[in-house]
N, C-alpha and C. Protein backbone atom coordinates (compact mmCIF):
# COMPACT_ATOMS: atom_id res chain seq x y z
N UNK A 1 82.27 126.67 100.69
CA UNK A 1 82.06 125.81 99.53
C UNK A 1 82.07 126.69 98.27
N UNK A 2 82.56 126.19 96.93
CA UNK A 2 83.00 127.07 96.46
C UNK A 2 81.60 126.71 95.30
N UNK A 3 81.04 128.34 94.48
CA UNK A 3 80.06 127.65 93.39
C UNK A 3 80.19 126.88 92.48
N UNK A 4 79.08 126.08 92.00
CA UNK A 4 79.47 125.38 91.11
C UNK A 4 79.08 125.90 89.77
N UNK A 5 79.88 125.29 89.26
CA UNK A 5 79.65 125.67 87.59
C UNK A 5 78.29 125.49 86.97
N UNK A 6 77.72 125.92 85.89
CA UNK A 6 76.26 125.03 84.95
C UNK A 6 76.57 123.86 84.53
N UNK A 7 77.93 123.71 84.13
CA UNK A 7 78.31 122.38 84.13
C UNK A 7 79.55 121.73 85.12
N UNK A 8 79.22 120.68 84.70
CA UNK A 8 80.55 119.80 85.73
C UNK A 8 81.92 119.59 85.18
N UNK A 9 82.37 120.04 83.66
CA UNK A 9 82.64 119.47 83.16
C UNK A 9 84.03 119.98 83.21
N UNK A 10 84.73 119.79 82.99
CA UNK A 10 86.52 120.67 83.41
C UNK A 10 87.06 121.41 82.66
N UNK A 11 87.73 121.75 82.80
CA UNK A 11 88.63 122.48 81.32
C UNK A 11 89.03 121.50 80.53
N UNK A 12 89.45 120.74 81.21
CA UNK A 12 89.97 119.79 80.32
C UNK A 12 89.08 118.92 79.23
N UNK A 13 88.24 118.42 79.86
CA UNK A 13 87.07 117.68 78.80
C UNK A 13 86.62 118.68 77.74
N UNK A 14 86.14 119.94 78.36
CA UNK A 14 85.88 120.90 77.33
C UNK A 14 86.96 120.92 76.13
N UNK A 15 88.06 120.95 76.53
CA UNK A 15 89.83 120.71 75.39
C UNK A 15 89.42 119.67 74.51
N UNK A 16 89.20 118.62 75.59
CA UNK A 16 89.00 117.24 74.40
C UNK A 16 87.91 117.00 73.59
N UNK A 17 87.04 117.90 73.92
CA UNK A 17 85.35 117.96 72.98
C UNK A 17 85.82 118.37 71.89
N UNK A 18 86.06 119.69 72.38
CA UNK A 18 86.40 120.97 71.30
C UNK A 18 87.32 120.11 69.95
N UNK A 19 88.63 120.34 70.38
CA UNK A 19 89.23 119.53 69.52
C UNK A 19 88.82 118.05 68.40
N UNK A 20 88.31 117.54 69.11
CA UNK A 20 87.85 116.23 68.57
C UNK A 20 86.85 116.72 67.50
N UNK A 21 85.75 117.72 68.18
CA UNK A 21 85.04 117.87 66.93
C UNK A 21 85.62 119.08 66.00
N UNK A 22 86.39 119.31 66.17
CA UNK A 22 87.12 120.22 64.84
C UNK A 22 88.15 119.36 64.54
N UNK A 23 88.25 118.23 65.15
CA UNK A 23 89.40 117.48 63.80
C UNK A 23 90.82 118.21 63.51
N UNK A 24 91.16 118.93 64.78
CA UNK A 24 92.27 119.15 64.93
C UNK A 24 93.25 118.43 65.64
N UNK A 25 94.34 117.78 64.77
CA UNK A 25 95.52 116.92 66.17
C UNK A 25 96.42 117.95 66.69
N UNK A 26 96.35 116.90 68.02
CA UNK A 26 97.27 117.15 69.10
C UNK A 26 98.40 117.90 68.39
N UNK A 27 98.97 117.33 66.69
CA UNK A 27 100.52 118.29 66.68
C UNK A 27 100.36 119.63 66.07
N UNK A 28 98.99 119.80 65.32
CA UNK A 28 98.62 120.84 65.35
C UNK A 28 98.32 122.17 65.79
N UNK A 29 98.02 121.71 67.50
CA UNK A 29 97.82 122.58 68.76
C UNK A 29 99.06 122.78 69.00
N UNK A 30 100.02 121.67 69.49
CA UNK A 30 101.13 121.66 69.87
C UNK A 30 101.56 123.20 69.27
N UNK A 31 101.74 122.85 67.74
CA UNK A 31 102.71 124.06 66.89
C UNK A 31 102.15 125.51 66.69
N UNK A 32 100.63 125.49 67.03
CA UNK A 32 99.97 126.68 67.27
C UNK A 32 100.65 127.35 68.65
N UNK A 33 100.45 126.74 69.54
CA UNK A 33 100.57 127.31 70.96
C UNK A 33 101.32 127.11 71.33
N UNK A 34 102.69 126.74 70.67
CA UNK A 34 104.34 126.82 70.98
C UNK A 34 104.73 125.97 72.25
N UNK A 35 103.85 125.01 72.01
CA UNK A 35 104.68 123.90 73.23
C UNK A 35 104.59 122.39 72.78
N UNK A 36 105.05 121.36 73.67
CA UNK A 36 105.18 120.39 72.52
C UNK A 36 103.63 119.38 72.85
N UNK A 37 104.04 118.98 72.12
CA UNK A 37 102.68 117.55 71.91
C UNK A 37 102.26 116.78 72.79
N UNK A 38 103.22 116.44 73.69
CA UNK A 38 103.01 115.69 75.04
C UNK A 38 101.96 116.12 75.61
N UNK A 39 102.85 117.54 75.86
CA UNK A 39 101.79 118.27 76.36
C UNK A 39 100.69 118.68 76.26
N UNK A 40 100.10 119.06 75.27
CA UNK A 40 98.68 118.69 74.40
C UNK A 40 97.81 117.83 74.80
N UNK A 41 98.55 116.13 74.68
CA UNK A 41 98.55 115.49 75.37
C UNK A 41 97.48 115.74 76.59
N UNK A 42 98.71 115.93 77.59
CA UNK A 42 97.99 116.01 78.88
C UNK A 42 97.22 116.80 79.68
N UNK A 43 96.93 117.80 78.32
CA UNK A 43 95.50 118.68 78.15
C UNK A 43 94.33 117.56 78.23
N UNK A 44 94.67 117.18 77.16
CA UNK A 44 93.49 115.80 76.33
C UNK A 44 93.08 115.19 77.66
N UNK A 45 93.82 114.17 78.27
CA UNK A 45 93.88 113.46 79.11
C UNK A 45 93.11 113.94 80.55
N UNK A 46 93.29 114.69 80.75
CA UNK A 46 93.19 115.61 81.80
C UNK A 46 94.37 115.78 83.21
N UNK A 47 95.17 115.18 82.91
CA UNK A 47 96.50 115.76 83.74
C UNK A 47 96.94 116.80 84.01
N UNK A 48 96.44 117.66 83.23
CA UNK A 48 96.74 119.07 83.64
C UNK A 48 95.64 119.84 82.36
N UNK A 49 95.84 121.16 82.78
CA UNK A 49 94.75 122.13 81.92
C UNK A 49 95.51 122.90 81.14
N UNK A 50 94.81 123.25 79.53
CA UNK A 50 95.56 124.53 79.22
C UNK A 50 95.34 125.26 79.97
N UNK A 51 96.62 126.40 79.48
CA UNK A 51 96.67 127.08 80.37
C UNK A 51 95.60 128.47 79.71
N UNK A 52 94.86 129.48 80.71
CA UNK A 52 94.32 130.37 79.78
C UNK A 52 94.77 131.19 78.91
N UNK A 53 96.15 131.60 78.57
CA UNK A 53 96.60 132.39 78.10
C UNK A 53 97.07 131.50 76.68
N UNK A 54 96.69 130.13 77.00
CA UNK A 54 96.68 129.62 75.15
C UNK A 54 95.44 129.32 74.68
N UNK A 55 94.42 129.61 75.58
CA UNK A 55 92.98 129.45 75.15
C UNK A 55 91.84 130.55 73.90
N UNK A 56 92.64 131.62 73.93
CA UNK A 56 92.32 132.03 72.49
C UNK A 56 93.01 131.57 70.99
N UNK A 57 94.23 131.55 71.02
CA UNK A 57 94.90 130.95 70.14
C UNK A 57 94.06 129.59 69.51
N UNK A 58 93.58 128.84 70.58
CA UNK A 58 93.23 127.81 70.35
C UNK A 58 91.78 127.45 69.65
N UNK A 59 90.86 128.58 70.78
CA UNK A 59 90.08 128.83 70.08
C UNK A 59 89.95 129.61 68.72
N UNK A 60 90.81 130.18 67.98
CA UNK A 60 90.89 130.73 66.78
C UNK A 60 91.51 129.25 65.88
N UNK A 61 92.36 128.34 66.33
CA UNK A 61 92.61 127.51 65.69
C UNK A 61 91.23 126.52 65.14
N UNK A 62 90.50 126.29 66.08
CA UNK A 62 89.44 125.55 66.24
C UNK A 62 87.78 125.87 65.43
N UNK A 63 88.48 127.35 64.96
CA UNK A 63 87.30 128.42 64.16
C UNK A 63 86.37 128.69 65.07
N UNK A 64 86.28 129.16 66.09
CA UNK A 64 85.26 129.50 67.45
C UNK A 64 85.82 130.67 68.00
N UNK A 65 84.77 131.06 68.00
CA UNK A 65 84.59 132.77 69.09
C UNK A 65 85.76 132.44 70.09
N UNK A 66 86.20 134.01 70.49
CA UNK A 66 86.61 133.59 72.12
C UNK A 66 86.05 133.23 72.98
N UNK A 67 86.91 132.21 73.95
CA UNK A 67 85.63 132.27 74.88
C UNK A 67 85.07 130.50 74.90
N UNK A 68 84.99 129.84 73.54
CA UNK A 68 84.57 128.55 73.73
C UNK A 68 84.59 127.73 74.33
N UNK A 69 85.85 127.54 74.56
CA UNK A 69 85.94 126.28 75.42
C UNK A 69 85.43 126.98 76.91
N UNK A 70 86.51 128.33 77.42
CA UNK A 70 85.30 128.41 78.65
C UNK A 70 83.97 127.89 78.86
N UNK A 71 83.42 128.66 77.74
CA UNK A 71 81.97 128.33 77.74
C UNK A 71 81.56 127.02 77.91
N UNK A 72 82.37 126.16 77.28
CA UNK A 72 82.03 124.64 76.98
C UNK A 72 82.10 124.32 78.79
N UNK A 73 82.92 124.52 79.46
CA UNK A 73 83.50 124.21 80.46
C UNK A 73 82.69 124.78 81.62
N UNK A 74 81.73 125.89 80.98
CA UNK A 74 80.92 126.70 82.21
C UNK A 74 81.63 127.52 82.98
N UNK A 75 83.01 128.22 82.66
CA UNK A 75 82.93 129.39 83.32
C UNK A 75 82.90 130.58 82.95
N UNK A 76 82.39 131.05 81.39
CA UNK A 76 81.69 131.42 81.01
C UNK A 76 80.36 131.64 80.95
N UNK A 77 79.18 132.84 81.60
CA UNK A 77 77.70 132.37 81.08
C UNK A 77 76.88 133.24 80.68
N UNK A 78 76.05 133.31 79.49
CA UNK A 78 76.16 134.27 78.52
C UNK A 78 74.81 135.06 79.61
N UNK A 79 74.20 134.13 80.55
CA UNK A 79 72.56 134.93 81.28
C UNK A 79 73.08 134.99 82.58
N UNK A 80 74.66 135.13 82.98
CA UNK A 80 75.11 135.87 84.16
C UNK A 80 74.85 137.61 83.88
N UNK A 81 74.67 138.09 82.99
CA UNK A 81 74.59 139.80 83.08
C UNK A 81 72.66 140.16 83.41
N UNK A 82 72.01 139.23 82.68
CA UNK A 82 70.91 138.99 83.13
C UNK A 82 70.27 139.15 84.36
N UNK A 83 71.21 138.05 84.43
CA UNK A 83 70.64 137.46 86.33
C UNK A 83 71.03 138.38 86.95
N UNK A 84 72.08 139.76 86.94
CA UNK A 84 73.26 140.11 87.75
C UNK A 84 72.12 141.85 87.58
N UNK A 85 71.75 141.99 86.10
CA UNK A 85 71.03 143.52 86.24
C UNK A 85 69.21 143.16 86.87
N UNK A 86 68.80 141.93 87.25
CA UNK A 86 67.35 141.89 87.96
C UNK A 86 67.60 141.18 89.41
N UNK A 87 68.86 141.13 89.88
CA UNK A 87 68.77 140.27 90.98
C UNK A 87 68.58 142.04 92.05
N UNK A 88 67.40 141.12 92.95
CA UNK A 88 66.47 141.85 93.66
C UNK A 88 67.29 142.75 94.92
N UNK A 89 68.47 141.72 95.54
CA UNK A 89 69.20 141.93 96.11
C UNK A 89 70.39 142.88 96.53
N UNK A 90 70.69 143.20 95.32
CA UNK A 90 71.29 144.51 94.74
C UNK A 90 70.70 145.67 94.58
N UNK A 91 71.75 147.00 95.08
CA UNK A 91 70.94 148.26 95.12
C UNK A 91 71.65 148.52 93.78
N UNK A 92 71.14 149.97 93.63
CA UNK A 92 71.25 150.61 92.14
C UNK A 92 72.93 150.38 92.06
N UNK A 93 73.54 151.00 93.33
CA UNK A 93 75.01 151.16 93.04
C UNK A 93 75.91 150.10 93.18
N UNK A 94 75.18 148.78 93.84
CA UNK A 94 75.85 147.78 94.48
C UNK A 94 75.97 147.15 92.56
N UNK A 95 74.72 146.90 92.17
CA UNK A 95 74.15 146.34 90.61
C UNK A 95 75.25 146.94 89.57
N UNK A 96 75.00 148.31 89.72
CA UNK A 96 76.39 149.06 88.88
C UNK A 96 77.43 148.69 89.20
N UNK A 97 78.17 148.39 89.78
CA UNK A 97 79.64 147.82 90.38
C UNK A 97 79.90 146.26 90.28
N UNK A 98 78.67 145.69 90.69
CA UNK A 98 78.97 144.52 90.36
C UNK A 98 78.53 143.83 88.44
N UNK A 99 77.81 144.40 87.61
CA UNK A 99 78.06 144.95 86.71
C UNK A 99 79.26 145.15 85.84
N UNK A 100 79.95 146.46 86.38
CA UNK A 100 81.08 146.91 85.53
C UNK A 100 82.54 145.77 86.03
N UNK A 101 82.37 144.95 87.11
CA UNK A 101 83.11 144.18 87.29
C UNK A 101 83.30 143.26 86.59
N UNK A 102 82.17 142.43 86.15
CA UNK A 102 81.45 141.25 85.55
C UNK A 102 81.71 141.77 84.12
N UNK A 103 81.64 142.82 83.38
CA UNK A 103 82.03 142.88 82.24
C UNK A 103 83.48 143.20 81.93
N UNK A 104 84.20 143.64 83.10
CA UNK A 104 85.59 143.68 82.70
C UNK A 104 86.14 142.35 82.61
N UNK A 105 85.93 141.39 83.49
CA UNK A 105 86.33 140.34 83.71
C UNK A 105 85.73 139.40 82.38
N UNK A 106 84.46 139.43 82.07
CA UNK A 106 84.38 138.97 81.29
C UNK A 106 84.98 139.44 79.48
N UNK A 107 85.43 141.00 79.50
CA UNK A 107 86.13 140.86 78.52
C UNK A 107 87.63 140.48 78.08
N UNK A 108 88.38 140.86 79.65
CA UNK A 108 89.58 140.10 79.61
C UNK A 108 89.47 138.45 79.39
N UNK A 109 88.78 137.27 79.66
CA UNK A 109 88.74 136.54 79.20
C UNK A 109 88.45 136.47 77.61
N UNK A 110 87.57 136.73 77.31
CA UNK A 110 87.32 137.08 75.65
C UNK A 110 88.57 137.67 74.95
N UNK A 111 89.00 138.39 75.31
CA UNK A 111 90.12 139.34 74.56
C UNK A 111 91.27 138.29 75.18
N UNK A 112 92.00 137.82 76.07
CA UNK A 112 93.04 137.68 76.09
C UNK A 112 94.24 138.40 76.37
N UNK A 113 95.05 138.34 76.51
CA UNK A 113 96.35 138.47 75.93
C UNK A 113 97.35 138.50 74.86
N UNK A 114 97.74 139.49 74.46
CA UNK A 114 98.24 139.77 73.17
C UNK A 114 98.77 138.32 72.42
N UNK A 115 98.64 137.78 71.36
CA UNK A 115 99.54 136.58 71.28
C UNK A 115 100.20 136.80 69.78
């Protein structure tokens, strides 16, 4: 079974929050993130997800950190490094590794891909 998120909420709904409350349209995104409107679209909708590699763009369109909508969406979580340097379970070196994992990963999401 796979974990669940803090929230339930999808990528996609997170898309349609985000957007809605920044009052950005669909042709707006569209022409930011070089694809067409439909498609946007069926971000909104939830037919399909952006994809991550237009999710900074977007979030810079939207005036938000990197990272937002993850966050919105929960797979982002800012008291995973928390939980990850006191969990009891972990030895010094297991904590360090899982650690330096958890922050690489979490900065390639943040950072992105060149765009």
């Amino acid at each position: 079974m796979a974990p669940r998120r803090p929230t339930e909420r999808s990528l996609s709904d997170a898309f349609r929050e985000a957007y809605q409350a920044a009052g950005i349209s669909q042709a707006e995104i569209a022409e930011a993130t070089g694809v067409d409107q439909p498609r946007v679209s069926k971000w909104a909708r939830g037919e399909s997800q952006p994809p991550l590699e237009k999710l900074p763009t977007i979030d810079a369109l939207f005036q938000k950190p990197k990272g937002y909508i993850l966050r919105l969406a929960g797979y982002v979580d800012d008291g995973i490094e928390a939980a990850l340097s006191g969990d009891p379970a972990l030895t010094d070196y297991g904590r360090s590794a899982v650690l330096s994992f958890y922050r690489f990963t979490r900065d390639e999401f943040n950072e992105g891909p060149p765009i």
